[in-house]
Protein backbone atom coordinates (compact mmCIF):
# COMPACT_ATOMS: atom_id res chain seq x y z
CA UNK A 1 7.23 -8.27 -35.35
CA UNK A 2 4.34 -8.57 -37.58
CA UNK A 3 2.05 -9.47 -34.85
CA UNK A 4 3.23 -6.74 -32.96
CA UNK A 5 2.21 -4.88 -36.19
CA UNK A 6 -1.17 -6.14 -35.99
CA UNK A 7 -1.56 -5.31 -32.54
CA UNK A 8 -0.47 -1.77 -32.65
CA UNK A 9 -2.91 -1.25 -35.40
CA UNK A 10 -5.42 -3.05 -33.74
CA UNK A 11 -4.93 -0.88 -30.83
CA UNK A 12 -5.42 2.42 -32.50
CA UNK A 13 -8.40 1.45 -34.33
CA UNK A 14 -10.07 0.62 -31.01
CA UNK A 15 -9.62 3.89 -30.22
CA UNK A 16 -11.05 6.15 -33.21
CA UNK A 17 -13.92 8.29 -31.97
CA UNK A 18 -16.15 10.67 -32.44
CA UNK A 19 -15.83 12.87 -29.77
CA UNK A 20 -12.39 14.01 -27.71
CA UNK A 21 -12.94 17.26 -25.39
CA UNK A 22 -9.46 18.88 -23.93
CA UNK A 23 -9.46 21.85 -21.75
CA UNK A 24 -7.40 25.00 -22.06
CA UNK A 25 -5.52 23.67 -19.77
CA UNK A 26 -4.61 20.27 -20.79
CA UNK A 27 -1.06 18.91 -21.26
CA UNK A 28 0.19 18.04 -24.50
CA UNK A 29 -0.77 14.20 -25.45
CA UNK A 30 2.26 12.27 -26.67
CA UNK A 31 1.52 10.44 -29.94
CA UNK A 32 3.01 7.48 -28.30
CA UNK A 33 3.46 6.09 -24.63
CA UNK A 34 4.82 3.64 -22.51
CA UNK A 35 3.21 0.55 -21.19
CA UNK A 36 4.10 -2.95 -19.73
CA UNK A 37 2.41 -5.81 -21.36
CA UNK A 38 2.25 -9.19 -21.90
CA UNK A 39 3.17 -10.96 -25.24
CA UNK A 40 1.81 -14.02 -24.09
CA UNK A 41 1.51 -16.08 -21.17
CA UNK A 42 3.63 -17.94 -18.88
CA UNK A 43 4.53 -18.79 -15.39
CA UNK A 44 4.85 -15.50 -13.51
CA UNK A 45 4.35 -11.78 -13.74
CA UNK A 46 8.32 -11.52 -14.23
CA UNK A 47 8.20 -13.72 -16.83
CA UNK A 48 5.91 -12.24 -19.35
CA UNK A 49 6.12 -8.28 -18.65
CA UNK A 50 7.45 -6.23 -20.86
CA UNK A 51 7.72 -2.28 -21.74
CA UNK A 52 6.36 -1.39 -25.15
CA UNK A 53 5.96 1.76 -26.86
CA UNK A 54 2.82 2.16 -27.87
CA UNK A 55 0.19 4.39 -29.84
CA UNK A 56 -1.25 6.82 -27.23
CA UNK A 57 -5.70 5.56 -27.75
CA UNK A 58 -8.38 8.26 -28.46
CA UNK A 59 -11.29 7.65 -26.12
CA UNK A 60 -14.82 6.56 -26.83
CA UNK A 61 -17.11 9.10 -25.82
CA UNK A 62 -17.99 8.00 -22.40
CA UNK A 63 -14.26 7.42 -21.56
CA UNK A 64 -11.53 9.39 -20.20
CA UNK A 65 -7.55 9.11 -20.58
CA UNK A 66 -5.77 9.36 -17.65
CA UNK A 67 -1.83 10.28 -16.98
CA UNK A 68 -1.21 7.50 -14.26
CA UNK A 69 0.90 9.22 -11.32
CA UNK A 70 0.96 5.89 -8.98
CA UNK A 71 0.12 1.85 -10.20
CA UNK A 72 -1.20 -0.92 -6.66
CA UNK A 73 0.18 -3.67 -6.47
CA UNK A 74 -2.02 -6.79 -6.09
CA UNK A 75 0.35 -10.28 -6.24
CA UNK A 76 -2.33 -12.39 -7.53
CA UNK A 77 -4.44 -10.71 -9.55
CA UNK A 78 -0.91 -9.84 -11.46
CA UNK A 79 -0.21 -13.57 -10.99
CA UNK A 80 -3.02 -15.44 -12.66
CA UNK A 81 -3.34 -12.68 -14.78
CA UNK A 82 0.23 -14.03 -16.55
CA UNK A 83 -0.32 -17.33 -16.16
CA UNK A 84 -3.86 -16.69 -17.80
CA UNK A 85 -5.76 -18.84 -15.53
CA UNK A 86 -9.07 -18.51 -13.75
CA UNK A 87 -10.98 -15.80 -14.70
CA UNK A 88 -8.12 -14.58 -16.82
CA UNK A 89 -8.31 -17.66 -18.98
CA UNK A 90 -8.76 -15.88 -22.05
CA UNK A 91 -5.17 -13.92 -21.85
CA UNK A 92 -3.98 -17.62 -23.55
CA UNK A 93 -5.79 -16.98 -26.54
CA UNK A 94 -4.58 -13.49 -27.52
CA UNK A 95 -0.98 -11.93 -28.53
CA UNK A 96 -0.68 -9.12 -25.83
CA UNK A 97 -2.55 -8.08 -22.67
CA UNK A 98 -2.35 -5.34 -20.52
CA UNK A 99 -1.30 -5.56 -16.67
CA UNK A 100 -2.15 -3.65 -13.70
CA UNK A 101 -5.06 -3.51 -12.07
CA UNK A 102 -5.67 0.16 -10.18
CA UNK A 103 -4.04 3.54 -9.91
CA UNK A 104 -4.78 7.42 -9.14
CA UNK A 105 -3.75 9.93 -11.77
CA UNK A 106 -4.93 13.23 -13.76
CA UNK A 107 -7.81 13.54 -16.37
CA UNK A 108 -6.08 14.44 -19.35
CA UNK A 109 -9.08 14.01 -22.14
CA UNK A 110 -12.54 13.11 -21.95
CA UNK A 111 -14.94 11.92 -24.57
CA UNK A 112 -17.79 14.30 -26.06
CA UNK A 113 -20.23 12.87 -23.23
CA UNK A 114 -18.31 12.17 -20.03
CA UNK A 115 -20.07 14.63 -17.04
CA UNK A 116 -18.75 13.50 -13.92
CA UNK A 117 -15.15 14.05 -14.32
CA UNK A 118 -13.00 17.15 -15.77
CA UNK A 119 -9.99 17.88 -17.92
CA UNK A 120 -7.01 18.07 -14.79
CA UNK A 121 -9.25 16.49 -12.40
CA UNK A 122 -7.42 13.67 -10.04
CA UNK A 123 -8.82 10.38 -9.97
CA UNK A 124 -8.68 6.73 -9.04
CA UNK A 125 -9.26 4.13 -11.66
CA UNK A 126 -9.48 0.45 -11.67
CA UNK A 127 -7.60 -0.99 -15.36
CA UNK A 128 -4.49 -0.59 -16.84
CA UNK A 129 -2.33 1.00 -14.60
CA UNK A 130 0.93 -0.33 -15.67
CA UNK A 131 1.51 2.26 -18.12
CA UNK A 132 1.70 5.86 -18.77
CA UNK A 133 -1.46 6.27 -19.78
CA UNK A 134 -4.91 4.44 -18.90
CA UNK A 135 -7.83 4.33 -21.00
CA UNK A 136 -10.78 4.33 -18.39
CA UNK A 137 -14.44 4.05 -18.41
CA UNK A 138 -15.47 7.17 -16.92
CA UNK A 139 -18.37 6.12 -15.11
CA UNK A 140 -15.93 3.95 -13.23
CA UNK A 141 -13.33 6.92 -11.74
CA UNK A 142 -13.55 8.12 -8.51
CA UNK A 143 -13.08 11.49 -7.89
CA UNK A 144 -10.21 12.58 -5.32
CA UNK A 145 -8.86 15.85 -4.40
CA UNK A 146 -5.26 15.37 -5.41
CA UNK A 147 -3.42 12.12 -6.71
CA UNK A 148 -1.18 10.69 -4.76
CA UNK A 149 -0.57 7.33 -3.27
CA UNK A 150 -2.18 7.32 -0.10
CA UNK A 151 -5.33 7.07 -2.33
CA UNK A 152 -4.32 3.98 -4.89
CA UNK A 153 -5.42 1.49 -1.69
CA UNK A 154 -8.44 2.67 -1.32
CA UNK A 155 -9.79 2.26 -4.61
CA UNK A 156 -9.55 -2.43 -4.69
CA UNK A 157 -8.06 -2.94 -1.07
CA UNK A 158 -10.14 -0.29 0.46
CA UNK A 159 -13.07 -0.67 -1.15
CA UNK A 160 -12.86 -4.85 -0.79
CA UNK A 161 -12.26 -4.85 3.12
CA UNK A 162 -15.11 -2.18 3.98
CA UNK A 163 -17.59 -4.48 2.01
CA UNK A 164 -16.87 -8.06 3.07
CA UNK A 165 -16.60 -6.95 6.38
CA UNK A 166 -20.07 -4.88 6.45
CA UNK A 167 -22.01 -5.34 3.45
CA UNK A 168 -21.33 -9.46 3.19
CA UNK A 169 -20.38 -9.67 7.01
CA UNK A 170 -22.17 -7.28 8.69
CA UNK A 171 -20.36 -7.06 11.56
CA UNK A 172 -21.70 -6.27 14.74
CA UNK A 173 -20.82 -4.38 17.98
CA UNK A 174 -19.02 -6.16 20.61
CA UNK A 175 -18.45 -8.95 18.09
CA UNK A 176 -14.92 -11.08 17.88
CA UNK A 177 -13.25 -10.49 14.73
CA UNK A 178 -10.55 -12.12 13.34
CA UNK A 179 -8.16 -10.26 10.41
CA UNK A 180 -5.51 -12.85 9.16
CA UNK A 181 -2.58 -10.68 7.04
CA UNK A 182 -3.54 -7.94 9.10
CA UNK A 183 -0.63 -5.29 8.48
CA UNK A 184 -1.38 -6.64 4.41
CA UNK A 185 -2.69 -3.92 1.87
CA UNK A 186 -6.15 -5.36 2.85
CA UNK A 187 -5.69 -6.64 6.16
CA UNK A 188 -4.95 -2.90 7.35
CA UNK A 189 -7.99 -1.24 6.37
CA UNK A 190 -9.95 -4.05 7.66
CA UNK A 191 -8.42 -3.88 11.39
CA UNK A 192 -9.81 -0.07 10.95
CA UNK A 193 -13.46 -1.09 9.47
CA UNK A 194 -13.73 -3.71 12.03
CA UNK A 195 -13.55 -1.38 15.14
CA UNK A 196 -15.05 1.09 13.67
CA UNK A 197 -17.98 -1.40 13.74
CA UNK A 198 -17.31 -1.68 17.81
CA UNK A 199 -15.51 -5.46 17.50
CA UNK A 200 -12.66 -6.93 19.15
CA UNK A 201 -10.60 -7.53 16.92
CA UNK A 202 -7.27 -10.09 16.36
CA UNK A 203 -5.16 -9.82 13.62
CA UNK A 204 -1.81 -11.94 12.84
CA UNK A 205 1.09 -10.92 11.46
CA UNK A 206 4.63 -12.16 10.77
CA UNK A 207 7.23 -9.31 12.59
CA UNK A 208 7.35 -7.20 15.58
CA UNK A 209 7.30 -4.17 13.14
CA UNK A 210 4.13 -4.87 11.44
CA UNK A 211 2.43 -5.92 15.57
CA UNK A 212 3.81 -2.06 16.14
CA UNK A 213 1.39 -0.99 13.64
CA UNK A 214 -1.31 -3.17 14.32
CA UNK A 215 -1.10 -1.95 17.25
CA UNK A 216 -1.60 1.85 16.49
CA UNK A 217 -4.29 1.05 14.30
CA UNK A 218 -6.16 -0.16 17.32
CA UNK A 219 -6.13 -4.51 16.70
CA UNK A 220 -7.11 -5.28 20.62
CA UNK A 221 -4.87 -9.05 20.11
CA UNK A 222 -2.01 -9.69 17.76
CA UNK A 223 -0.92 -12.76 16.93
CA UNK A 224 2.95 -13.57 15.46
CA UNK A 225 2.18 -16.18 13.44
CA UNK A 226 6.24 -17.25 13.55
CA UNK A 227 6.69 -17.23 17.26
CA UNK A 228 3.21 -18.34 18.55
CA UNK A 229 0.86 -21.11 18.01
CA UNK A 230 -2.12 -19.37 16.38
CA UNK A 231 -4.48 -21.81 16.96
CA UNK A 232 -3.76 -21.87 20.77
CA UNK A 233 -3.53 -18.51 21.33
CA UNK A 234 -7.38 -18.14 19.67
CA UNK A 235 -8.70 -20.48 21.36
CA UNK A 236 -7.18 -18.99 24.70
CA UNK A 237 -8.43 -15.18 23.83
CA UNK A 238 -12.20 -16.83 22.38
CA UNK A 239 -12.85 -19.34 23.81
CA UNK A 240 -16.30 -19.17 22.64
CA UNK A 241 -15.03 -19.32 19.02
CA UNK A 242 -14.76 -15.90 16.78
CA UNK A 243 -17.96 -14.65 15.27
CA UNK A 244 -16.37 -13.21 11.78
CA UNK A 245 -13.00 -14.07 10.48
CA UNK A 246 -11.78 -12.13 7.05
CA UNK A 247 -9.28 -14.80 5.54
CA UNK A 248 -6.82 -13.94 3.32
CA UNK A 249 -4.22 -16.02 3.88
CA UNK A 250 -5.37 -19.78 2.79
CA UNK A 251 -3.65 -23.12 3.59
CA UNK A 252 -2.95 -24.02 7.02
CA UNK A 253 -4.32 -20.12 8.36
CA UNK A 254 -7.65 -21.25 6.72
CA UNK A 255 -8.06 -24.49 8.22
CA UNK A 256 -7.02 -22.62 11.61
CA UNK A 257 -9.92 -20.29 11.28
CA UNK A 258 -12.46 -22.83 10.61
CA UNK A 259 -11.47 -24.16 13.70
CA UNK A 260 -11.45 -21.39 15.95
CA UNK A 261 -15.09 -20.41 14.09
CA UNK A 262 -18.28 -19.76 16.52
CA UNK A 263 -20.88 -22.30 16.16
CA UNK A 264 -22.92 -19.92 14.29
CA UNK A 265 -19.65 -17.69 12.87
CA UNK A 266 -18.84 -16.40 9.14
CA UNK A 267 -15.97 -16.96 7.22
CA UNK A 268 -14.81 -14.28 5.08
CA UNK A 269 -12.34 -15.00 2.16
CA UNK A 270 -10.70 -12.63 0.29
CA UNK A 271 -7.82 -14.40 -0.78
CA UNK A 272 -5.29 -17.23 -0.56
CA UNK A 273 -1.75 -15.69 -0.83
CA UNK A 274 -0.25 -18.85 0.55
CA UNK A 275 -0.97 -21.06 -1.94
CA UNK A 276 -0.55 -18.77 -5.11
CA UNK A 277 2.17 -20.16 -7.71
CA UNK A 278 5.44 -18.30 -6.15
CA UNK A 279 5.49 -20.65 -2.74
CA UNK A 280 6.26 -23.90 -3.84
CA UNK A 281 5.47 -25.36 -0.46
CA UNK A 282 1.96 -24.75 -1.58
CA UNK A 283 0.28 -28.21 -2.07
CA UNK A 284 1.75 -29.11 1.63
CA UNK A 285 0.06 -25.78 3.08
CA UNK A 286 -3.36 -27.02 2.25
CA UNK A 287 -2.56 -30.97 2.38
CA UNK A 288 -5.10 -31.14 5.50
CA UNK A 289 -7.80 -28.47 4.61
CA UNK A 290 -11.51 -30.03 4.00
CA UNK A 291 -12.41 -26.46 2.16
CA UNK A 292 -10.29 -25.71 -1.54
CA UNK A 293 -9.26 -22.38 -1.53
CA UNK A 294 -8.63 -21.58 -4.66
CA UNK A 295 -11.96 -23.05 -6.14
CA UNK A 296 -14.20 -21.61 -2.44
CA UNK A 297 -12.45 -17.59 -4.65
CA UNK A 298 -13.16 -18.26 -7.73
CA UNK A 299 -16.54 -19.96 -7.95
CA UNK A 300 -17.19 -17.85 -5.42
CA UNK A 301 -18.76 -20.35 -3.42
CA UNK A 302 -20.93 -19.96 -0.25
CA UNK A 303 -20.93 -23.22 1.46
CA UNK A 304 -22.72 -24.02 5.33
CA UNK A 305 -20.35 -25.71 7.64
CA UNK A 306 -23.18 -26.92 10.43
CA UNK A 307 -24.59 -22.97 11.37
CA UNK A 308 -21.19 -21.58 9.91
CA UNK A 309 -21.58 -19.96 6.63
CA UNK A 310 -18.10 -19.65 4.51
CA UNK A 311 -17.63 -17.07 1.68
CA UNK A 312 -15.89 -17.45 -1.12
CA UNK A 313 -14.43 -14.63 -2.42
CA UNK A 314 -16.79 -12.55 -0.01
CA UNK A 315 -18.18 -9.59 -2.53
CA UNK A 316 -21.45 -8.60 -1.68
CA UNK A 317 -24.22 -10.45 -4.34
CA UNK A 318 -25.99 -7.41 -4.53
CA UNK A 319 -23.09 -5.09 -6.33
CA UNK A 320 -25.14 -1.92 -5.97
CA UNK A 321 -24.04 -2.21 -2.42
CA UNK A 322 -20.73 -1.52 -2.97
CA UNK A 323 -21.68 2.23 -3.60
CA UNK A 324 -21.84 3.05 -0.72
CA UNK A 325 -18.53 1.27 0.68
CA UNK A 326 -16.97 3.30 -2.19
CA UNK A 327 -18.46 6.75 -0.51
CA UNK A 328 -18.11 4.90 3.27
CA UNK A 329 -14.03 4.57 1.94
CA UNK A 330 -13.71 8.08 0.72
CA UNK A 331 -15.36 9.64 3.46
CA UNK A 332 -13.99 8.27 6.42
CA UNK A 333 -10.45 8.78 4.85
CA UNK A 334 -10.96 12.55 4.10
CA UNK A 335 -12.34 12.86 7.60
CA UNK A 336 -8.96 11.43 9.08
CA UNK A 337 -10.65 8.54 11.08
CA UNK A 338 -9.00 5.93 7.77
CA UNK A 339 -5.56 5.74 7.48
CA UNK A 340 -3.79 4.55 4.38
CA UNK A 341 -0.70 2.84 4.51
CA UNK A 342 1.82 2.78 1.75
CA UNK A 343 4.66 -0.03 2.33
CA UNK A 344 8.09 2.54 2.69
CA UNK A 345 10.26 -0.81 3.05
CA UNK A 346 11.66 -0.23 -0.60
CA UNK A 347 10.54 2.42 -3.42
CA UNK A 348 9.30 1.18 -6.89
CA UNK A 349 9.88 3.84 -9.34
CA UNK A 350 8.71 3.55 -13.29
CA UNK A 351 7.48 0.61 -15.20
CA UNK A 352 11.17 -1.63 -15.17
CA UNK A 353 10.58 -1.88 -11.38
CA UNK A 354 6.90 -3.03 -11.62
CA UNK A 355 8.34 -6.77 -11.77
CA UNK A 356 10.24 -6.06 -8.70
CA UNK A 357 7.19 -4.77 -6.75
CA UNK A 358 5.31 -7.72 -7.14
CA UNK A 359 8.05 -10.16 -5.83
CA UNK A 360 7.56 -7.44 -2.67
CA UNK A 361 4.92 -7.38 -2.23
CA UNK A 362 4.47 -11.82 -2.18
CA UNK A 363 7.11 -11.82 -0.03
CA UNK A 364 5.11 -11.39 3.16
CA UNK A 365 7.63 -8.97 4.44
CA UNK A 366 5.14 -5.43 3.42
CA UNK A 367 3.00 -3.05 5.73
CA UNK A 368 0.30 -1.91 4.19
CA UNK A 369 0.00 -1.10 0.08
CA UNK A 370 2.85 -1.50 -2.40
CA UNK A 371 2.51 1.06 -4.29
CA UNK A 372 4.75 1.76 -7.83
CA UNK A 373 5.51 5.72 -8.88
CA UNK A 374 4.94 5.74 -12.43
CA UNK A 375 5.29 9.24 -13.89
């Protein structure tokens, strides 16, 4: 209790400032508010989360608070996060961290020199969006015209698949692109990005419900990944090899797409689902890979494989590129020609079913973005 103490105090002294601007119309601020949070580390997200009552922050003054309406779910950043491992390391040396990782909500306060966003205002955030409340750099927000969930996956999964595939990968017309995960939070918008980009694209999958919406999205050749040899069926459809593959899935689906590469062909990884901590077949999946996964993400490592270039963790170097994904994202979606797809296989609703939502959303069973209703 008396490091909870410390935290709590801690907490609010962090946010003491000098500047806090409210409109007429903004809602009363509660003195105190709900969050989950981690006491310490430990083996999964389940594990460590719990909800705490906590001292509602002032802002700095180039922050904003924000009343979270809807939290995304992203298995392993939540993952490592808890485990505090990788770049979240530092989680082991500290008595409580925060978890989430992106949400859409309302501007409720700004500080004394925020200009791009208003009291009221709906907006995206990346940060702490397992809680009530999110303390946010304003800079950072995205503006939106009304929060609800169709917008939480475009602000990380969104945002991530539009840049790999055109700011790292720039993909070409009439190209052969290969989405693994491809009804995924991710793998969606990328099926869209790649033909929007003129490509033929493949995605696999793992159910005849998620091929059905492949299928309206527009993916040319879909792949069941539980009733059909992969590898065979990639070779059969490209012969020539695929010039792009955006790889998400890691241990054996990895090693396929190496193989089924172009001679000259990019690799695109944004992730490794299959060999995070909750499958404990993991060490098998990846017994007969020549790449590591998990260190090609997080030493985001470029490595040449003959002509074939492989991405780690495929961000664009040059992060000022990612502007204009962000306005690419936002634009195409209020135009109508992005869709957004929130997972309706089970609703999460309020903090206690955060836990639950994560297990979801690693179970490979999803379509598109699990999203969590928070207030």
């Amino acid at each position: 209790m008396a490091l909870y103490a410390l935290y709590l105090t801690w907490f609010v002294f962090c946010g003491l400032v000098s500047g806090l601007v409210q409109g007429k119309s903004t809602p009363m601020i509660p003195q105190t508010y709900k969050a989950l949070v981690a006491e310490s580390v430990g083996s999964s997200f389940s594990e460590v989360a719990t909800v705490k009552d906590l001292p509602t922050p002032t802002i700095d003054k180039d922050e904003a608070l924000v009343q979270v309406k809807y939290a995304g779910v992203n298995g392993g950043c939540e993952t490592f996060r808890a485990r505090g491992e990788y770049s979240f390391s530092g989680n082991k040396e500290v008595n409580y961290f925060s978890l989430g990782a992106e949400g859409v909500g309302v501007v409720i306060a700004i500080g004394s020199e925020v200009t791009n966003v208003k009291v009221g205002d709906a907006v995206c955030f990346v940060g702490s969006a397992f809680a009530e409340y999110s303390r946010c750099k304003a800079k950072l927000l995205w503006n939106i015209p009304e929060a609800s969930k169709e917008y939480v996956g475009l602000r990380i999964s969104g945002l991530t698949a539009c840049a790999m595939l055109e700011q790292t990968g720039k993909l070409k017309k009439g190209e052969k692109v290969l989405i693994t995960a491809a009804a995924g939070g991710a793998g969606h918008f990328a099926v869209q990005f790649a033909k929007l980009s003129g490509c033929e694209v493949f995605g696999t999958c793992g159910s005849d419900a998620k091929a059905k919406v492949l299928k309206k999205l527009g993916c040319d050749h879909i792949i069941n990944y539980k009733t059909q040899d992969v590898e065979a069926e990639l070779k059969r459809l490209a012969p020539n090899g695929l010039d792009a593959v955006l790889e998400g899935v890691g241990g054996e689906m990895l090693q396929i797409a190496l193989e089924c590469l172009a001679p000259e062909g990019r690799l695109l990884q944004i992730g490794y689902i299959s060999e995070y901590p909750h499958n404990p077949a993991a060490a098998t999946e990846s017994a007969k890979n020549e790449v590591s996964a998990s260190e090609l993400f997080w030493k985001s490592q470029t490595i040449q494989r003959g002509k074939q270039t492989i991405y780690g963790n495929a961000w664009p170097k040059d992060f000022s590129l990612v502007n204009d994904s962000k306005n690419r994202v936002l634009s195409l979606f209020h135009d109508g020609a992005l869709q957004s797809i929130v997972d309706e296989n089970t609703e999460f609703i309020g903090l206690e079913s955060v836990s639950d939502a994560i297990t979801h959303m690693l179970s490979g069973k999803t379509i598109g973005k699990v999203v969590v209703k928070i207030s």
